[in-house]
Protein backbone atom coordinates (compact mmCIF):
# COMPACT_ATOMS: atom_id res chain seq x y z
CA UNK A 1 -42.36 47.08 0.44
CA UNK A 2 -40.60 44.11 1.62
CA UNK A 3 -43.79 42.40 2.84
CA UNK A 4 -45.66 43.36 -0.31
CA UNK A 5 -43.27 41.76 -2.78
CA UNK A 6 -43.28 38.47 -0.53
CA UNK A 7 -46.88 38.09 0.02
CA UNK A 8 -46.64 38.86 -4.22
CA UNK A 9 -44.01 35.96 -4.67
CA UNK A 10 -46.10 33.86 -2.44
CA UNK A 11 -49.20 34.10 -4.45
CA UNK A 12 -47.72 33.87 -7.59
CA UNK A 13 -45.92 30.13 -6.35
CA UNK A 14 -48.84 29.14 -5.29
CA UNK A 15 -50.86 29.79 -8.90
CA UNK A 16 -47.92 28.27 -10.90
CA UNK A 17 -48.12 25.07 -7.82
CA UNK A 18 -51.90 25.22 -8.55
CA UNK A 19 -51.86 25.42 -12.17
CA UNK A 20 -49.77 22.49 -12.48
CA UNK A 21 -50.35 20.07 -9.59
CA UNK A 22 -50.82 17.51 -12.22
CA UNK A 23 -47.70 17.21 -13.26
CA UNK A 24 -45.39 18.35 -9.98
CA UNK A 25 -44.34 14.81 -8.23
CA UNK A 26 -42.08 15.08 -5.13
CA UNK A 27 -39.93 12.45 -3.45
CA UNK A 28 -41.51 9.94 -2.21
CA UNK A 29 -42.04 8.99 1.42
CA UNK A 30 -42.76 5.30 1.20
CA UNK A 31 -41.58 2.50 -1.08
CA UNK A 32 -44.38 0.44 -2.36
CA UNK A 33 -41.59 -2.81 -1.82
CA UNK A 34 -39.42 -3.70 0.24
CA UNK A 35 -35.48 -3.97 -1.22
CA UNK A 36 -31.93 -4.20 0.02
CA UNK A 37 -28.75 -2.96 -1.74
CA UNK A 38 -25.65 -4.39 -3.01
CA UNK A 39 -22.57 -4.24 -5.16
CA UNK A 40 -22.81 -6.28 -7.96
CA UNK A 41 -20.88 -6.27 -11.66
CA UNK A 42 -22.27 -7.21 -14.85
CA UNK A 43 -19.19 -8.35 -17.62
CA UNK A 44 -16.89 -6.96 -14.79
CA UNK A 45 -18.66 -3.05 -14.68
CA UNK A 46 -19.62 -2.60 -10.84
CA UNK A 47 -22.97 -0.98 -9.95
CA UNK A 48 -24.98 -0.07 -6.94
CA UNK A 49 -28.36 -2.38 -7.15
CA UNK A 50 -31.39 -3.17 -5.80
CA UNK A 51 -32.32 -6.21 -4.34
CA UNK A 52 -35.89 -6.55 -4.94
CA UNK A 53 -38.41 -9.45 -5.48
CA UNK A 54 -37.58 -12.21 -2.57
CA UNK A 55 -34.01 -11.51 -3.64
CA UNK A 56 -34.73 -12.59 -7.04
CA UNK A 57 -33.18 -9.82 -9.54
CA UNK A 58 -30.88 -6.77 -9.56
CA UNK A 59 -31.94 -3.64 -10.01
CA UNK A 60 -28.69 -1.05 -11.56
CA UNK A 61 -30.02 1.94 -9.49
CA UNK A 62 -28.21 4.19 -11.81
CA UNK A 63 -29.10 3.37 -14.89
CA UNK A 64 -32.90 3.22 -13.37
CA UNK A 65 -32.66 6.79 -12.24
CA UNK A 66 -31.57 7.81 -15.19
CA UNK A 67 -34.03 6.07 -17.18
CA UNK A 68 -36.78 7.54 -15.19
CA UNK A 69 -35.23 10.95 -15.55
CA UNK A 70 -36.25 10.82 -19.45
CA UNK A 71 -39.78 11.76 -17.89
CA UNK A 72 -40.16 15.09 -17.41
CA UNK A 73 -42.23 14.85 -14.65
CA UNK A 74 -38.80 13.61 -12.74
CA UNK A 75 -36.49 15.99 -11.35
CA UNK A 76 -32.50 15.79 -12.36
CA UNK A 77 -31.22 13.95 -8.76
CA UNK A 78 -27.42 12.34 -9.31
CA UNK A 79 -27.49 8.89 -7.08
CA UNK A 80 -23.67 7.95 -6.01
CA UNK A 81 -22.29 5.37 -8.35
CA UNK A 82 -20.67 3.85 -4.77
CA UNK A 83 -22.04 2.21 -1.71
CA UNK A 84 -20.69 4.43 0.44
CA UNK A 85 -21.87 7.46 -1.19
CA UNK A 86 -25.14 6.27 -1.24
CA UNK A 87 -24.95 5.09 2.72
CA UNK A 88 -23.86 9.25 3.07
CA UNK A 89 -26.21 10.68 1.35
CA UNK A 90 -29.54 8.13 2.15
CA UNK A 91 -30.70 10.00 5.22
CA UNK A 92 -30.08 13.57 3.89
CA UNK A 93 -31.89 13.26 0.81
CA UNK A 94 -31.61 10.20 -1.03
CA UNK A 95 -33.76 7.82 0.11
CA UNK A 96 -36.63 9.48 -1.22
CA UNK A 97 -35.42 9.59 -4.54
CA UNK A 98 -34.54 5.35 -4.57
CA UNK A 99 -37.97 5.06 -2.68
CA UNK A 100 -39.25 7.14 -5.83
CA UNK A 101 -37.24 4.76 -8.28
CA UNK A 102 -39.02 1.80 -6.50
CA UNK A 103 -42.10 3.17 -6.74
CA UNK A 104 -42.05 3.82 -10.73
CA UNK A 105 -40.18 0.50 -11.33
CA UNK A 106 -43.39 -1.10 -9.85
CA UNK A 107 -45.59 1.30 -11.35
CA UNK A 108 -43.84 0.96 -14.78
CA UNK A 109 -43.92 -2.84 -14.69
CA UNK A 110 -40.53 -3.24 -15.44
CA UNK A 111 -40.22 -6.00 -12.44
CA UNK A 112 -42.25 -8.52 -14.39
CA UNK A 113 -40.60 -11.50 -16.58
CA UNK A 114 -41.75 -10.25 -20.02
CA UNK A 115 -40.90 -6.24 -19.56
CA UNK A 116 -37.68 -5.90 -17.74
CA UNK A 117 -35.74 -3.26 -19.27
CA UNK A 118 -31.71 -4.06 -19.98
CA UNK A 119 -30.78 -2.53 -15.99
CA UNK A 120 -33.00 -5.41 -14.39
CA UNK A 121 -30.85 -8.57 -14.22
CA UNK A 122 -31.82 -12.27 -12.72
CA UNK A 123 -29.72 -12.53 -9.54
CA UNK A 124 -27.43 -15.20 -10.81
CA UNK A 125 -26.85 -13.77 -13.59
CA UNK A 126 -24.42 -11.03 -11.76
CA UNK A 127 -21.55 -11.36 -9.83
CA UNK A 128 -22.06 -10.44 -6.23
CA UNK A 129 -19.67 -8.08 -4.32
CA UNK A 130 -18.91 -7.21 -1.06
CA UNK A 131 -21.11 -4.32 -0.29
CA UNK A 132 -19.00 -1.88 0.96
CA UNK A 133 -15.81 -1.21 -0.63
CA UNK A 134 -14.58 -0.59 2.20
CA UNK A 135 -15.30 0.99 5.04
CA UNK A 136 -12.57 3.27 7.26
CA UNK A 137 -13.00 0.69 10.26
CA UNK A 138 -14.87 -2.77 10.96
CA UNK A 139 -15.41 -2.96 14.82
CA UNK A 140 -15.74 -6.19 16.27
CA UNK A 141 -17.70 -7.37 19.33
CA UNK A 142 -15.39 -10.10 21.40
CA UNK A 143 -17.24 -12.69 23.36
CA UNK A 144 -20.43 -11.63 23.33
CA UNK A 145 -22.47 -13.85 23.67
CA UNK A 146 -23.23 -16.43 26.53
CA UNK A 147 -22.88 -19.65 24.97
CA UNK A 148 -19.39 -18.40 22.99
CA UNK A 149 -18.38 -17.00 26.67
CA UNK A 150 -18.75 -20.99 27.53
CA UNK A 151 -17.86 -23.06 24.96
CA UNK A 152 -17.75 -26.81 25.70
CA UNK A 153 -19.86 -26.10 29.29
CA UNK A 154 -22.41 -28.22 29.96
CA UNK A 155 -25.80 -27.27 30.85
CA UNK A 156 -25.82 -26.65 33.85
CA UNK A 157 -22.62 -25.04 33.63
CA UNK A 158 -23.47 -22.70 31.17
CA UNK A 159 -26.18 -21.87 33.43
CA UNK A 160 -24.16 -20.74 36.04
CA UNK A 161 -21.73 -19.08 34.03
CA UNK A 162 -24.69 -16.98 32.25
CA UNK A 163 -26.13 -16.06 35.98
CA UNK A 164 -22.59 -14.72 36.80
CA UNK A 165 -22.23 -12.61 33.76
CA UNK A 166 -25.54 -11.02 33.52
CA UNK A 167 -24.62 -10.00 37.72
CA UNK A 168 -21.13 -8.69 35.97
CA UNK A 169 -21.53 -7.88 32.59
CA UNK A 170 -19.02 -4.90 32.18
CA UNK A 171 -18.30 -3.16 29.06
CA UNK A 172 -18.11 -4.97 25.75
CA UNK A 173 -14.82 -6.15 23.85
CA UNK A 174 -13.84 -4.20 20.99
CA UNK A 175 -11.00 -4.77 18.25
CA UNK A 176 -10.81 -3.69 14.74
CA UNK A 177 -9.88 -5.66 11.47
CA UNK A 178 -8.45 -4.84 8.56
CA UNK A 179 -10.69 -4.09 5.71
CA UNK A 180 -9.25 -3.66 2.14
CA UNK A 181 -7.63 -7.51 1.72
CA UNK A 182 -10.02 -8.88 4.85
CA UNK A 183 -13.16 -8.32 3.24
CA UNK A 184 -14.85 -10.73 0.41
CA UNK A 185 -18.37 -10.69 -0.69
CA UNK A 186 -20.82 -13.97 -1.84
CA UNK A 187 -19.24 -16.67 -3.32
CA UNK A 188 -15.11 -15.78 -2.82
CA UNK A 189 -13.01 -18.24 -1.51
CA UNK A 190 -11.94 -18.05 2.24
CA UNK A 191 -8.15 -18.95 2.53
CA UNK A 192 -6.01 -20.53 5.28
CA UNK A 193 -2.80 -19.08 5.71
CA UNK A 194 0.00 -21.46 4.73
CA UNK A 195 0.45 -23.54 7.33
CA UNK A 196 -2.00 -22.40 9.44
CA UNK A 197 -4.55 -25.32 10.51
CA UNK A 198 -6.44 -23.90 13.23
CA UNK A 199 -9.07 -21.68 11.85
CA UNK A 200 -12.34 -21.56 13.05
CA UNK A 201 -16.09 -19.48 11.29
CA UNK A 202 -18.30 -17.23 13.49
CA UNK A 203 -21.26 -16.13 11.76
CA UNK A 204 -22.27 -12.41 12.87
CA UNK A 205 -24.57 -9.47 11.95
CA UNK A 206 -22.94 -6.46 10.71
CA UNK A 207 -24.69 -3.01 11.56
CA UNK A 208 -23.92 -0.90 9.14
CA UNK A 209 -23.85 2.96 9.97
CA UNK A 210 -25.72 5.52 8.47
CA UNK A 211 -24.60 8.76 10.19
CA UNK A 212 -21.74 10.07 11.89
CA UNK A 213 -21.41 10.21 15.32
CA UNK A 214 -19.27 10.49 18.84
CA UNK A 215 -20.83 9.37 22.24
CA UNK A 216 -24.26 8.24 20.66
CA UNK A 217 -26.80 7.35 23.28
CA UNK A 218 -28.18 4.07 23.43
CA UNK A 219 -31.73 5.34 23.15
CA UNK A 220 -30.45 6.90 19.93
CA UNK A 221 -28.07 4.53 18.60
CA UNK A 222 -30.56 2.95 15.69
CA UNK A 223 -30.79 6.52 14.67
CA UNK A 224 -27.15 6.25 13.22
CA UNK A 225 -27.90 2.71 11.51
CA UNK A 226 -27.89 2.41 8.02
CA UNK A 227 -28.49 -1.02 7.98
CA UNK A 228 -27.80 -4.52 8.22
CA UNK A 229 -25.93 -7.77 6.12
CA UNK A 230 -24.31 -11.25 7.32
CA UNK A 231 -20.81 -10.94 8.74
CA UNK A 232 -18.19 -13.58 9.33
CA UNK A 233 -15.23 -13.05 11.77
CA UNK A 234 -12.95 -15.73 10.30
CA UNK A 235 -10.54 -16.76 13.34
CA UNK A 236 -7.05 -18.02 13.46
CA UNK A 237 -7.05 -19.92 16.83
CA UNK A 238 -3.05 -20.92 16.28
CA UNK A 239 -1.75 -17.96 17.85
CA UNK A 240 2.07 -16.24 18.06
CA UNK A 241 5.01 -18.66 18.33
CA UNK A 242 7.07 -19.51 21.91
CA UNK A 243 9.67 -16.64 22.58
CA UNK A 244 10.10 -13.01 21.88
CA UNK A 245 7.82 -10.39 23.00
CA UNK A 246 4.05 -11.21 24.50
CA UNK A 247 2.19 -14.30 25.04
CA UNK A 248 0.62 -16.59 22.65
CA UNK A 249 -2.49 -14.82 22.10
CA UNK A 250 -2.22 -12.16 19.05
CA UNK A 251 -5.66 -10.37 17.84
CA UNK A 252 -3.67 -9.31 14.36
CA UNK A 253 -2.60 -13.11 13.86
CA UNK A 254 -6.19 -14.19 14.83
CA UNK A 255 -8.33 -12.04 13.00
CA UNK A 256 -6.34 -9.75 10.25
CA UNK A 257 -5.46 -12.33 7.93
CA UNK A 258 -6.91 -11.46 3.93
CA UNK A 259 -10.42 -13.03 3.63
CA UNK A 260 -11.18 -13.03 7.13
CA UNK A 261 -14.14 -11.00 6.98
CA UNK A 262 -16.73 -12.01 4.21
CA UNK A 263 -19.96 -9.51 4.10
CA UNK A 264 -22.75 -9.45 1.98
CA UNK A 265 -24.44 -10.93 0.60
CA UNK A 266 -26.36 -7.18 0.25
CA UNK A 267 -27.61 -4.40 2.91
CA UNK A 268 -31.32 -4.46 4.59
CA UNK A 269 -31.79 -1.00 5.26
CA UNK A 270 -32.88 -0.77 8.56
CA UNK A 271 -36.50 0.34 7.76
CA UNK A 272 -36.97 -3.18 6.08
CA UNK A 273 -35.39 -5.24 8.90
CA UNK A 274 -36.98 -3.62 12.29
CA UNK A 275 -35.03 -4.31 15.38
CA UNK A 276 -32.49 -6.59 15.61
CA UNK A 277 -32.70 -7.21 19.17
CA UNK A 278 -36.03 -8.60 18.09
CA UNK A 279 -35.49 -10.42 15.08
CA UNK A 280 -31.98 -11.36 15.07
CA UNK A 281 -31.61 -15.49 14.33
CA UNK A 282 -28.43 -15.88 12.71
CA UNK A 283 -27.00 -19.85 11.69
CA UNK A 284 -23.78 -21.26 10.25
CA UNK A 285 -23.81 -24.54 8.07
CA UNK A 286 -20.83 -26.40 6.43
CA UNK A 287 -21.06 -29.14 4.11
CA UNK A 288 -24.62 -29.40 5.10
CA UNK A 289 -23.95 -29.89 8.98
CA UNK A 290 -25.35 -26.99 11.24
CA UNK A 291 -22.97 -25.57 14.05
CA UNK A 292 -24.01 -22.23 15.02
CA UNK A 293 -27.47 -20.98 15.36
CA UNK A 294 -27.91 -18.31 18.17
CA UNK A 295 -30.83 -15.30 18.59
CA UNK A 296 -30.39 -12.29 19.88
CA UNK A 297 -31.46 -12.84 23.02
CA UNK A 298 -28.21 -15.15 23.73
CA UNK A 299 -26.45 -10.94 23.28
CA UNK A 300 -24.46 -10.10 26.53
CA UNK A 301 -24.45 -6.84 25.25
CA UNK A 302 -27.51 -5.66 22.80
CA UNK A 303 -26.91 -3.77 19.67
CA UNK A 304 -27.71 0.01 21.03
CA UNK A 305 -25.11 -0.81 23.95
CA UNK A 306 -22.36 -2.04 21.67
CA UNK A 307 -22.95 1.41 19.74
CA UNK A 308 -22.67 3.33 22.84
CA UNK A 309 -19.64 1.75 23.79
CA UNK A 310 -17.97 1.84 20.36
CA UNK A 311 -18.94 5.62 19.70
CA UNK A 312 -17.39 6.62 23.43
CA UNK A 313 -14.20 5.60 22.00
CA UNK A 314 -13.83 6.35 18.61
CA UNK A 315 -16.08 8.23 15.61
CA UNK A 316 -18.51 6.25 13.85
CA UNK A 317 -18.77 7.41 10.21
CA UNK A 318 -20.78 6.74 6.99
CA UNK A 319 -20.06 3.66 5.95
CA UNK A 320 -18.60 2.24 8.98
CA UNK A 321 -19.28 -1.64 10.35
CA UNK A 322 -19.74 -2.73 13.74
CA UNK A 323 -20.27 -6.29 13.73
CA UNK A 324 -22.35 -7.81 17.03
CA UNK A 325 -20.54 -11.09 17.95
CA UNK A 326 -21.03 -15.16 17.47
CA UNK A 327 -22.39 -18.06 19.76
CA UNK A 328 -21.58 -21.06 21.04
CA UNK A 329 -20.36 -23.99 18.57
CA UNK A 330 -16.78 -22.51 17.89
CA UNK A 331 -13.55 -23.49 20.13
CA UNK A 332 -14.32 -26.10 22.79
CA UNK A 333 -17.56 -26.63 21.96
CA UNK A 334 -16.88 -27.04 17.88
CA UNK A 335 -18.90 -29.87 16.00
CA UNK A 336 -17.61 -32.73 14.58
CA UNK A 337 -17.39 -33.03 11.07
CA UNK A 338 -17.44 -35.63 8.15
CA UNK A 339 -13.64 -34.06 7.64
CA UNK A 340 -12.88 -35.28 11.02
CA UNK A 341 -11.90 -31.57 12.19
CA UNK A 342 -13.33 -29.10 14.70
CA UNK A 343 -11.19 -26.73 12.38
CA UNK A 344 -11.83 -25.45 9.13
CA UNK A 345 -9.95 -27.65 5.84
CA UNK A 346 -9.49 -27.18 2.36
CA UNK A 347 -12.86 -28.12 0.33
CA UNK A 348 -15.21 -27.00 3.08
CA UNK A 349 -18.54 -25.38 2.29
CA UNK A 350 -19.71 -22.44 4.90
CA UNK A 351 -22.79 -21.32 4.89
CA UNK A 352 -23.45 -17.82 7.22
CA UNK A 353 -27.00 -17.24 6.98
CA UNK A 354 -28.90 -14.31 9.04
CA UNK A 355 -33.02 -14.63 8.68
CA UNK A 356 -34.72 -11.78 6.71
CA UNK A 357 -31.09 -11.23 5.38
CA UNK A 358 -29.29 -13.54 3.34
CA UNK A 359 -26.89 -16.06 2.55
CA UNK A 360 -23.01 -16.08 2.54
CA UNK A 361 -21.71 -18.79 0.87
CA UNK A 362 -17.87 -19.53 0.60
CA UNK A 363 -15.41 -22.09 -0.30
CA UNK A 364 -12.46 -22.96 2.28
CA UNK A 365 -9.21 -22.91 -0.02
CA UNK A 366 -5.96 -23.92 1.71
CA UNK A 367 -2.54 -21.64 0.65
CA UNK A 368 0.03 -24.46 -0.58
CA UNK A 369 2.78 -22.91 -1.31
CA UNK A 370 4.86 -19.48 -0.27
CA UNK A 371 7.43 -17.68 -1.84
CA UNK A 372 10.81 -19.33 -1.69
CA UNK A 373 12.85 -15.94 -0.81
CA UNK A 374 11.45 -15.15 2.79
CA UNK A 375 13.90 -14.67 5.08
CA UNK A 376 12.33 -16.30 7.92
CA UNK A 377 10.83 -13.73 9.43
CA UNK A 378 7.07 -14.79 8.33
CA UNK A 379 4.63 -16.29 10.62
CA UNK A 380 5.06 -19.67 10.76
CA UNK A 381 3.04 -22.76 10.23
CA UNK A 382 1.94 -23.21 13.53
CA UNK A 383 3.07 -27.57 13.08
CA UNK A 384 6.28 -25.71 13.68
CA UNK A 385 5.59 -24.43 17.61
CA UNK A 386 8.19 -25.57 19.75
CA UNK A 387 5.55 -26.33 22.57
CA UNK A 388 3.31 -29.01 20.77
């Protein structure tokens, strides 16, 4: 009886599937463009968007979805109003659906100049926001890679230096910073602690991650990526000041001050980008003078191995960042400026660009002034070490 009523159910699915094949449409499994995703706010309203056309305009995902929902040929599917719902729910789900949203915007013609509905916006005409707001954790990759391990060296010293490190590589350098209060998107100022004069830019990719996971193979690690987006680890060289507890180096001092870690300026989902390891060519410019540029191939450690090592210690979830490390042209081996200073100053244009990416671009804004009522118990200016 069982049987019977199945194989009945069965045929009858089929005839309704049959009878209206026309006008069933599933997800999609392919967009017809390439895009990346953002956070962006028209007349201060945030959205989720897609970055489509060379990074021309800005798609508002959910007003698109809902738009296209008005057909009736278009299931009822809620996309997260959030980046980080939409980073949890893209494999399971979801990318179909914004792959299916592609597809009809293109199909529609509702990319082109003279028919772009009121949720398709020229690029400048939004303000651009840091993608994620904000990830649990953004893991950091110290030192790694050969020309940072050797700033300053000269050739042939950096030579010899890289020999001895591929023999010895170890395991990589992790440390976290902060995230709410560290991380800016496009276009916010970077600012320099009062009194604090020795900063210093490292340009960076950012893997973004996709799925959860704890001890995640190597071989599998790119099946946890979301995706990618430009990174800066913003770096106060000054250090603690003489007496107390500990040395002089202090990873909270150096890297957990607010605006220390601009992302953005949107996500390449990983599908869009390929591998990294491959492709990676990242470059930092201020006030027009280039002094990074590194490709992946400078990596001690490559992208699956710093997700390896991460994931052994701690959860990755939805969401999360990992970002992959800087090259040579910070510390000793900074170059000279028009301002005179290996250091970052107030006024200074940086420029963290990351090919088949984007663009970060941020004013340096020195903090004049602090309130009068401290106690003394701040960080201080570091002008005011006792051992300079």
């Amino acid at each position: 009886m069982i049987r019977k009523t199945l194989a009945s159910l069965t045929l009858g699915l089929a005839l309704v599937f049959a009878a209206g094949s026309a006008h069933v449409y599933g997800q999609a499994s392919e967009s017809v463009e390439p895009f990346k995703v953002g956070t962006f706010a028209v007349e201060d309203v945030p959205f989720v968007g897609l970055v489509v056309r060379d990074d021309s305009l800005i798609v508002d995902l959910v007003a698109a979805n809902r738009a296209m929902e008005l057909l009736p040929r278009y299931a009822n599917l809620t996309i997260p109003g959030d980046m980080l719902g939409l980073i949890e729910q893209y494999e399971y789900g979801l990318k179909g659906r914004v792959y299916e949203v592609m597809n009809w915007l293109v199909e529609e013609n509702h990319l082109s100049g003279s028919n772009r509905p009121g949720y398709v916006h020229a690029v400048d005409s939004v303000d651009i926001l840091a993608p994620i707001q904000y990830p649990s954790k953004v893991m950091n990759a110290a030192v790694n890679f050969y020309t940072h391990a050797c700033e300053g060296c000269t050739a042939e010293q950096l030579e010899q230096r890289t020999r001895e490190r591929q023999e010895d590589r170890g395991v990589p350098y992790l440390f976290l910073k902060p995230t709410r209060g560290a991380i800016v998107g496009d276009g916010e100022d970077i600012i320099l602690p009062f009194g604090r004069d020795e900063i210093e830019y490292e340009v960076e990719m950012a893997i973004v991650f996709g799925k959860a996971g704890k001890y995640i193979s190597a071989n599998r690690a790119y099946d946890h990526v979301f995706g990618y987006m430009v990174a800066m680890d913003v770096s106060d060289r000054g250090g603690r000041p003489p007496g107390g507890y500990g040395v002089r180096s202090d990873w909270f001092v150096g890297k957990g001050h607010d605006t220390f870690a601009p992302h953005g300026p949107w996500i390449v989902p990983k599908e869009f980008y390929g591998d990294p390891m491959d492709r990676l060519h990242q470059i930092t410019v201020i006030d027009g003078v280039t002094v990074q540029e590194a490709q992946a191939g400078d990596m001690i450690h490559n992208i699956p191995e710093l997700i390896e090592y991460a994931s052994s210690l701690i959860t990755v979830f939805p969401g999360d960042v990992m970002q992959s490390g800087t090259s040579g042209g910070t510390g000793a081996g900074r170059v000279q400026r028009a301002t005179g200073s290996g250091y970052l100053v107030d006024g200074e244009t940086i420029q963290a660009s990351i090919e088949g990416i984007g663009t970060l671009t941020h004013t340096v804004r020195a903090e004049l002034t602090i309130p009068d009522d401290l106690s003394g118990a701040q960080l201080p200016p570091t002008s005011s070490y006792r051992d300079r």
